[in-house]
N, C-alpha and C. Protein backbone atom coordinates (compact mmCIF):
# COMPACT_ATOMS: atom_id res chain seq x y z
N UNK A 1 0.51 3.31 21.89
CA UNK A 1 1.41 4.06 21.02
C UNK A 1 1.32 3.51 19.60
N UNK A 2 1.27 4.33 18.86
CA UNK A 2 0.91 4.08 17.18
C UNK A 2 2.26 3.35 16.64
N UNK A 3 2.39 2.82 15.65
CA UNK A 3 3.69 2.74 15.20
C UNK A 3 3.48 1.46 13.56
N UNK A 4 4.55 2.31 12.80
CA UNK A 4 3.90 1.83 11.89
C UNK A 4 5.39 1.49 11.24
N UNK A 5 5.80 0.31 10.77
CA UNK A 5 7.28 -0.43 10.47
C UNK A 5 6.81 -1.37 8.74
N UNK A 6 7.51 -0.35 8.44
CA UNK A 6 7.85 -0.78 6.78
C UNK A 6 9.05 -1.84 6.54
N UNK A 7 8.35 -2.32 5.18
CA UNK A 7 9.66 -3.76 5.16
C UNK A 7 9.36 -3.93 3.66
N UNK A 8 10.45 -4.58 2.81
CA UNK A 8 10.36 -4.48 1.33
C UNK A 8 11.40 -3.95 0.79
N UNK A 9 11.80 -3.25 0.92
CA UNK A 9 12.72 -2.48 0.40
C UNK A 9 14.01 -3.07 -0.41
N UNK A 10 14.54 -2.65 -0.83
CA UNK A 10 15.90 -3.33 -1.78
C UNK A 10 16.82 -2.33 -2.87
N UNK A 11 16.87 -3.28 -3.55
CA UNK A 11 17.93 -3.27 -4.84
C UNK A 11 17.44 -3.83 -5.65
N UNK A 12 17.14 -3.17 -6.54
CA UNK A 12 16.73 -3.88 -8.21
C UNK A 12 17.04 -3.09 -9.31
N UNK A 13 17.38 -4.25 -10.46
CA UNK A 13 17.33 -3.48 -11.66
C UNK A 13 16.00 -2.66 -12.34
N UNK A 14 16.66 -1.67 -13.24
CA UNK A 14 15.46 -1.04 -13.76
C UNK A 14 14.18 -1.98 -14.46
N UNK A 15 12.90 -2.24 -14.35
CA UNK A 15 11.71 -3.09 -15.16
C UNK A 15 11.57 -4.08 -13.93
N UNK A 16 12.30 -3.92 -12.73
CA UNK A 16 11.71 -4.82 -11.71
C UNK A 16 10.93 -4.47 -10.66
N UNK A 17 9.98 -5.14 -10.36
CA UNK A 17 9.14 -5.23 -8.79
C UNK A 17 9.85 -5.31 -7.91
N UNK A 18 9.13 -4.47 -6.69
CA UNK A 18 8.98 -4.41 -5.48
C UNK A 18 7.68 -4.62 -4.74
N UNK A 19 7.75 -5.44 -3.61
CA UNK A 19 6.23 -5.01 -2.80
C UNK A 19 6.72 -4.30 -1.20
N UNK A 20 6.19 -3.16 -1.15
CA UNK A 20 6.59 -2.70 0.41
C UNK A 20 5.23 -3.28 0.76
N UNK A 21 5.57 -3.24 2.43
CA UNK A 21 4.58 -3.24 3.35
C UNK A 21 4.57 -2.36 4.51
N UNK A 22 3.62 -1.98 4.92
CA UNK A 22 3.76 -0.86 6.37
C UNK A 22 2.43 -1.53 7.95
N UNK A 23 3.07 -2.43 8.42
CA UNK A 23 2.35 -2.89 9.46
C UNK A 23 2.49 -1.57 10.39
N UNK A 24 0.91 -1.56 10.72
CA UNK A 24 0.78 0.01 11.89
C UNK A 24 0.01 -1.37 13.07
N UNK A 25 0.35 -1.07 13.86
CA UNK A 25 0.27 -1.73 15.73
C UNK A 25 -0.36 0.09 16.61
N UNK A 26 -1.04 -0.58 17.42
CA UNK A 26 -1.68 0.73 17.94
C UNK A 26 -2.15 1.22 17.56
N UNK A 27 -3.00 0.76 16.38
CA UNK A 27 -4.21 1.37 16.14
C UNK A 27 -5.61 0.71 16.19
N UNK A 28 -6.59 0.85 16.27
CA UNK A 28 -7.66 -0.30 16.62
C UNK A 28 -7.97 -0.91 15.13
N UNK A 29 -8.04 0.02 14.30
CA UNK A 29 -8.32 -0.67 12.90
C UNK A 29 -7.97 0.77 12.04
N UNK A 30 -7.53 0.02 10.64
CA UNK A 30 -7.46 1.05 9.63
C UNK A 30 -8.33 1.69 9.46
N UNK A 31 -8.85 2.46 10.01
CA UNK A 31 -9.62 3.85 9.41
C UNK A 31 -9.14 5.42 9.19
N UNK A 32 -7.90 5.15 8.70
CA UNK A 32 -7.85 6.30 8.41
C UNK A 32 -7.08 6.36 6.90
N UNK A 33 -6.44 7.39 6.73
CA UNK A 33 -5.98 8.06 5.63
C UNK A 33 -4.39 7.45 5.16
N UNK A 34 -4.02 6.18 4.50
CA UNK A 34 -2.59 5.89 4.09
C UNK A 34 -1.92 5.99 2.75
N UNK A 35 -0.80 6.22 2.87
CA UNK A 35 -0.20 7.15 2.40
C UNK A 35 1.40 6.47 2.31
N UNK A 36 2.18 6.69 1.00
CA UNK A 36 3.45 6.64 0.88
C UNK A 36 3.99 7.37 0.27
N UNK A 37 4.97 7.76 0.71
CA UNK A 37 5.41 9.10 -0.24
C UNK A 37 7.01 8.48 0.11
N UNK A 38 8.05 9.60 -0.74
CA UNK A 38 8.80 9.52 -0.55
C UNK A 38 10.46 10.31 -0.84
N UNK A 39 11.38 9.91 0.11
CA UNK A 39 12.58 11.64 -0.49
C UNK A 39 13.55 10.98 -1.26
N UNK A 40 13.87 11.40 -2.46
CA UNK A 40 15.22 11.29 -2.72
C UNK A 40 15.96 12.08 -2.38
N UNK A 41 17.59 12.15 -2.25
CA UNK A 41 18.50 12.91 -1.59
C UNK A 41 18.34 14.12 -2.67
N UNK A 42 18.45 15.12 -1.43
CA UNK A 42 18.35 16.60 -2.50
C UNK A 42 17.11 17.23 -2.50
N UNK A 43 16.12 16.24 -2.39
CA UNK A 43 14.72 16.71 -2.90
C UNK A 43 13.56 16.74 -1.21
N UNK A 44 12.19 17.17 -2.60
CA UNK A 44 11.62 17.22 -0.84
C UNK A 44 10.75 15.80 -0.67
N UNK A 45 10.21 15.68 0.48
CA UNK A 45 8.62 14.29 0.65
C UNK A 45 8.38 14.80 -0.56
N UNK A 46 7.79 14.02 -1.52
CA UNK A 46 6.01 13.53 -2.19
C UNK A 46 5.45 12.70 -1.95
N UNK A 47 4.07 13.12 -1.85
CA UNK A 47 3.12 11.73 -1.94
C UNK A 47 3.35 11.16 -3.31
N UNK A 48 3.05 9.55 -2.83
CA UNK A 48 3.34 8.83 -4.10
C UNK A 48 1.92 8.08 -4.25
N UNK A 49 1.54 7.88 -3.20
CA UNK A 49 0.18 7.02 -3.55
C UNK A 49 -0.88 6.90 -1.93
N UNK A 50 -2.09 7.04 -2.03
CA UNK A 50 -2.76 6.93 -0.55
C UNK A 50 -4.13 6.20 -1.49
N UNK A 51 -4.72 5.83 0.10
CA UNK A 51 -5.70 5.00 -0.72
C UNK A 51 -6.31 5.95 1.12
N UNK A 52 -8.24 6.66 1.07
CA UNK A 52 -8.65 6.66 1.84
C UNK A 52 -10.03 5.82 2.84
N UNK A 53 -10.69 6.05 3.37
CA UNK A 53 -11.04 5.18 4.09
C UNK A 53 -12.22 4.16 3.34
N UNK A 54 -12.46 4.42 2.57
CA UNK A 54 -13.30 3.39 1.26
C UNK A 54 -12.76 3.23 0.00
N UNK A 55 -11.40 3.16 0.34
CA UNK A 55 -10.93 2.35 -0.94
C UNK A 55 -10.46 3.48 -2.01
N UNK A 56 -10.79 4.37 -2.27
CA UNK A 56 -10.52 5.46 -2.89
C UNK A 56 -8.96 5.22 -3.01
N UNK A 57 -8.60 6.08 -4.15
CA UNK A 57 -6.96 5.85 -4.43
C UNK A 57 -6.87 6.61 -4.74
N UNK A 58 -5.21 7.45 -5.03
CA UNK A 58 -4.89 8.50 -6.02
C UNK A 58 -3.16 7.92 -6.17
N UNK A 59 -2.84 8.87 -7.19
CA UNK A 59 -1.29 7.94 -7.45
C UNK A 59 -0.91 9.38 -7.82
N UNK A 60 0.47 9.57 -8.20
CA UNK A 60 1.16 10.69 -8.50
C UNK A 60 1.78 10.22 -10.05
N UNK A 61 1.32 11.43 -10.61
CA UNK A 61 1.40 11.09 -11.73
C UNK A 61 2.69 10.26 -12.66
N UNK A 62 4.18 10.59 -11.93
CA UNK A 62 4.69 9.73 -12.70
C UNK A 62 5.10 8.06 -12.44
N UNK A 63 3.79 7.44 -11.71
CA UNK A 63 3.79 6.14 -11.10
C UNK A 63 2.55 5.60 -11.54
N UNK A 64 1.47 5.76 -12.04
CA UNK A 64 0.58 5.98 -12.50
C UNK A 64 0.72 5.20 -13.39
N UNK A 65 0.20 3.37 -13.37
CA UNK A 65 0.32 2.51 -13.78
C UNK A 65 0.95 1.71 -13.61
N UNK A 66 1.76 1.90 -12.72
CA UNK A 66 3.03 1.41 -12.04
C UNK A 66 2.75 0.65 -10.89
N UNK A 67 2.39 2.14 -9.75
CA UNK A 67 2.32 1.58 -8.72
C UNK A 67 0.88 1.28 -8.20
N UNK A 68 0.48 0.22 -7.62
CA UNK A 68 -0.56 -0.33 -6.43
C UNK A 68 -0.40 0.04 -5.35
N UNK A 69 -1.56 0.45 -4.60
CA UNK A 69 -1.92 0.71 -2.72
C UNK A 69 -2.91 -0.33 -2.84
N UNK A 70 -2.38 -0.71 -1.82
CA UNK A 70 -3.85 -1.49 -1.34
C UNK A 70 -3.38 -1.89 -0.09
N UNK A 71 -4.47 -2.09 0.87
CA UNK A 71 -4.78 -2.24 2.30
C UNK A 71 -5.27 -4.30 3.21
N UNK A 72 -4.93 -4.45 3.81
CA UNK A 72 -5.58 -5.15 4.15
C UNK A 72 -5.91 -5.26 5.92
N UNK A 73 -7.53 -5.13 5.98
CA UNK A 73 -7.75 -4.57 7.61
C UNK A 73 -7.33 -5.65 8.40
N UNK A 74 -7.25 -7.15 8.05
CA UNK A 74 -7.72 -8.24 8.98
C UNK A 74 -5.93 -8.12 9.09
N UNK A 75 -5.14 -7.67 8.29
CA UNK A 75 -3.68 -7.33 8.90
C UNK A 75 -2.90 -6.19 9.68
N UNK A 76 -4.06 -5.63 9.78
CA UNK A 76 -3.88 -4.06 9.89
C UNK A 76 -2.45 -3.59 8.79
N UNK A 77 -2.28 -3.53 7.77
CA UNK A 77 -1.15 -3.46 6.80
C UNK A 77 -1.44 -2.95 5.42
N UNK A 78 -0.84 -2.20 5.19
CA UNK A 78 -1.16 -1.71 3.92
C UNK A 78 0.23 -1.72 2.89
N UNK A 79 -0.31 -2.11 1.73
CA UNK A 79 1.41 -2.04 0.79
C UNK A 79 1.18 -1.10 -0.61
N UNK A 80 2.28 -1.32 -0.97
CA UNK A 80 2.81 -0.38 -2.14
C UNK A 80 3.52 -2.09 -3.20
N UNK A 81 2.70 -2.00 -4.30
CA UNK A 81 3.10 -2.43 -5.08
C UNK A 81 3.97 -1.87 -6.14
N UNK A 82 4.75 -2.37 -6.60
CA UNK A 82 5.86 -1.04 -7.58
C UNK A 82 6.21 -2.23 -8.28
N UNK A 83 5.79 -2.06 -9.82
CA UNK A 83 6.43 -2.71 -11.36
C UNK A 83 6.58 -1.89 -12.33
N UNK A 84 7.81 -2.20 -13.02
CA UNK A 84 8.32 -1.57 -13.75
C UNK A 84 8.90 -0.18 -13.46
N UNK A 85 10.10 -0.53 -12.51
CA UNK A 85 10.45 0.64 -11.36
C UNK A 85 11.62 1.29 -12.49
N UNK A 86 11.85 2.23 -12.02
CA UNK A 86 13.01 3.24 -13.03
C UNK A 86 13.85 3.62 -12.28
N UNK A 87 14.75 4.08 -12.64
CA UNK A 87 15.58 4.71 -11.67
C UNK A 87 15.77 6.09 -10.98
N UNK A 88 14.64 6.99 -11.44
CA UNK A 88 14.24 8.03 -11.04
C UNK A 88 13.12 7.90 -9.82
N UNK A 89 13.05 6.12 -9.59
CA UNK A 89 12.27 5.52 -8.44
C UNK A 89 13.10 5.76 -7.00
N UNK A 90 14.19 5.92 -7.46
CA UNK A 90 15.02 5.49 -6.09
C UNK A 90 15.28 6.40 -5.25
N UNK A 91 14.46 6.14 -4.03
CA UNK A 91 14.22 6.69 -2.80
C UNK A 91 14.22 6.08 -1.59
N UNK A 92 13.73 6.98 -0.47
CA UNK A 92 13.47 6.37 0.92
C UNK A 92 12.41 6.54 0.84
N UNK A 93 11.62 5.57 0.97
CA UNK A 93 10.02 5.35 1.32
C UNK A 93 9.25 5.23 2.58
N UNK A 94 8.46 6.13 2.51
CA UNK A 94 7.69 6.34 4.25
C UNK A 94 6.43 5.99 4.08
N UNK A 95 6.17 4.90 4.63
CA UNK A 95 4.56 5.05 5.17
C UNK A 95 3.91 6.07 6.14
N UNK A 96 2.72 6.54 5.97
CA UNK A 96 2.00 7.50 6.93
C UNK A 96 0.78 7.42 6.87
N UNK A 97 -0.26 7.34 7.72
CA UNK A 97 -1.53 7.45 8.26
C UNK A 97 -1.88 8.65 8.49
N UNK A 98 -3.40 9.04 8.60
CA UNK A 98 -3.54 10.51 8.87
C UNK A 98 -5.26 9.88 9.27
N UNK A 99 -5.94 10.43 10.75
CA UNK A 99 -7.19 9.80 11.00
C UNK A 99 -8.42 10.86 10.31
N UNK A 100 -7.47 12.09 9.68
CA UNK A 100 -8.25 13.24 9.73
C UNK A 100 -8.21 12.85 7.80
N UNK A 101 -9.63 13.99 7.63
CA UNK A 101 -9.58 13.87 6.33
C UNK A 101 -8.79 14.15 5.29
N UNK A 102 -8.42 13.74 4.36
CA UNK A 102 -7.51 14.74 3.60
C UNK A 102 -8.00 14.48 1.55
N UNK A 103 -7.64 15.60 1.02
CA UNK A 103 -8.15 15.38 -0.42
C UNK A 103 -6.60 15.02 -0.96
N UNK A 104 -7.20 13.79 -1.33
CA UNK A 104 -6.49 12.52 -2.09
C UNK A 104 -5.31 12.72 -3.08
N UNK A 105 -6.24 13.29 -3.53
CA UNK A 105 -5.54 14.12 -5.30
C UNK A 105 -4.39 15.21 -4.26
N UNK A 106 -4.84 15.93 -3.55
CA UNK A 106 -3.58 17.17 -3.59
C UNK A 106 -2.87 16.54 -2.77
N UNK A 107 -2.63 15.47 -2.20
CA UNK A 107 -1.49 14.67 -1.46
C UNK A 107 -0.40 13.68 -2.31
N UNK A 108 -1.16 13.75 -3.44
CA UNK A 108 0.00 13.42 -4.56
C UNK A 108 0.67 14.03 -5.48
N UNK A 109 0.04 15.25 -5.57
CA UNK A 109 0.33 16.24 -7.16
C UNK A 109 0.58 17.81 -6.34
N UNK A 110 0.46 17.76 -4.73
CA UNK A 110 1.14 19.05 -4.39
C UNK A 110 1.70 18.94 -3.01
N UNK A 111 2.86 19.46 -2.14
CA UNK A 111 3.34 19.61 -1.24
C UNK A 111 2.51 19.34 -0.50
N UNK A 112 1.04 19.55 -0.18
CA UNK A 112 -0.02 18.64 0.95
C UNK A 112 0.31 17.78 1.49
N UNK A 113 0.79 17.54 2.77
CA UNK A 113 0.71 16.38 3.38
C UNK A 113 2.11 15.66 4.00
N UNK A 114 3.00 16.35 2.91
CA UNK A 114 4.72 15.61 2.88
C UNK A 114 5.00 15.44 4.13
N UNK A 115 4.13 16.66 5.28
CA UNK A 115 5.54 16.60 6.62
C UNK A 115 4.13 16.42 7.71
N UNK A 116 3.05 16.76 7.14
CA UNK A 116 1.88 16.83 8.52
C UNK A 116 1.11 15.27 8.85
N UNK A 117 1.38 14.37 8.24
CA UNK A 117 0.21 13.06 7.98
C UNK A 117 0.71 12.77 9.82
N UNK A 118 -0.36 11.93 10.82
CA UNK A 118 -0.22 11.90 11.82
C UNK A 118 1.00 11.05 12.25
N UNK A 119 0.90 9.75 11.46
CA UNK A 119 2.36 9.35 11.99
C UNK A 119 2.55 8.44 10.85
N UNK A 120 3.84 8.53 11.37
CA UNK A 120 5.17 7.46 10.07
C UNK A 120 5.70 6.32 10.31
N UNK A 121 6.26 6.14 9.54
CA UNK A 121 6.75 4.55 9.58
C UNK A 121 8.62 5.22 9.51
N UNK A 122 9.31 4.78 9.64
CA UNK A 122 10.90 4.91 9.52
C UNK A 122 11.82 5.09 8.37
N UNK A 123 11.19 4.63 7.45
CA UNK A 123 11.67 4.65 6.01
C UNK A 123 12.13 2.87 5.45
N UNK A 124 11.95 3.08 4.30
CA UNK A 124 12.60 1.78 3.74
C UNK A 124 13.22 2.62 2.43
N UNK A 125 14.52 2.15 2.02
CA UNK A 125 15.12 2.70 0.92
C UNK A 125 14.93 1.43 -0.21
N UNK A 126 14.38 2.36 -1.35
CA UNK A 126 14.10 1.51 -2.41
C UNK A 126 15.45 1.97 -3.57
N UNK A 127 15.79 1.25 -4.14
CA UNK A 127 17.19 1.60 -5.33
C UNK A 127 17.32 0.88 -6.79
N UNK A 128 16.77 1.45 -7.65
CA UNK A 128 17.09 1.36 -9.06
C UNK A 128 17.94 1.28 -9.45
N UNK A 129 18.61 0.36 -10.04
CA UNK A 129 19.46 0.65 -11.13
C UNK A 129 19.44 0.54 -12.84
N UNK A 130 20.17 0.80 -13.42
CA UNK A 130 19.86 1.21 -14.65
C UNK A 130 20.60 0.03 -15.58
């Protein structure tokens, strides 16, 4: 059984870091498609950032310098780096995997992906303040 448990999450003022992490168990190795997106209340999923199976990245545009993906296989774990967070940051954050292909770019800049990626992690709530 797949399962993938995020940790990181918090409370910070606005101009501060975060590092999430999303350990996935049950899978033999990262090869596939990861992914964080995330809801604020009211609103819908976006992708916020995926990195695919060679390293490839894409970010959503208003994080875009901000935030880091990056992976590491020998942990099976992948994180979300976040500096210089705002308060238009503050959400619930989901990790998700997907083994199937997906184009990078439209999983950040369009509804692609928000509800279909194969599986999730539970959420971690991230919170800005101002």
């Amino acid at each position: 059984q797949v399962q993938l448990v995020e940790s990181g999450g918090g409370s910070v003022q606005a101009g501060g870091s975060l590092r999430l992490s999303c350990a996935v168990s049950g899978y033999p190795h990262i090869t596939a498609y990861m992914a964080w997106f995330r809801q604020a209340p009211g609103n819908e999923r976006e992708g916020v950032a995926i990195i695919d199976t060679d390293g490839n990245t894409a970010y959503r545009d208003s994080v875009k310098g901000r935030f880091t993906i990056s992976k590491d296989a020998a942990k099976n774990t992948f994180y979300l780096q976040m500096n210089a967070l705002k308060p238009e940051d503050t959400a619930m954050y989901y990790c998700a995997i997907d083994p199937r292909s997906r184009n990078i770019v439209r999983v950040v800049s369009t509804r692609e992906g928000r509800l279909d990626f194969y599986h999730w992690g539970q959420g971690t709530q991230v919170t800005v303040s101002s």
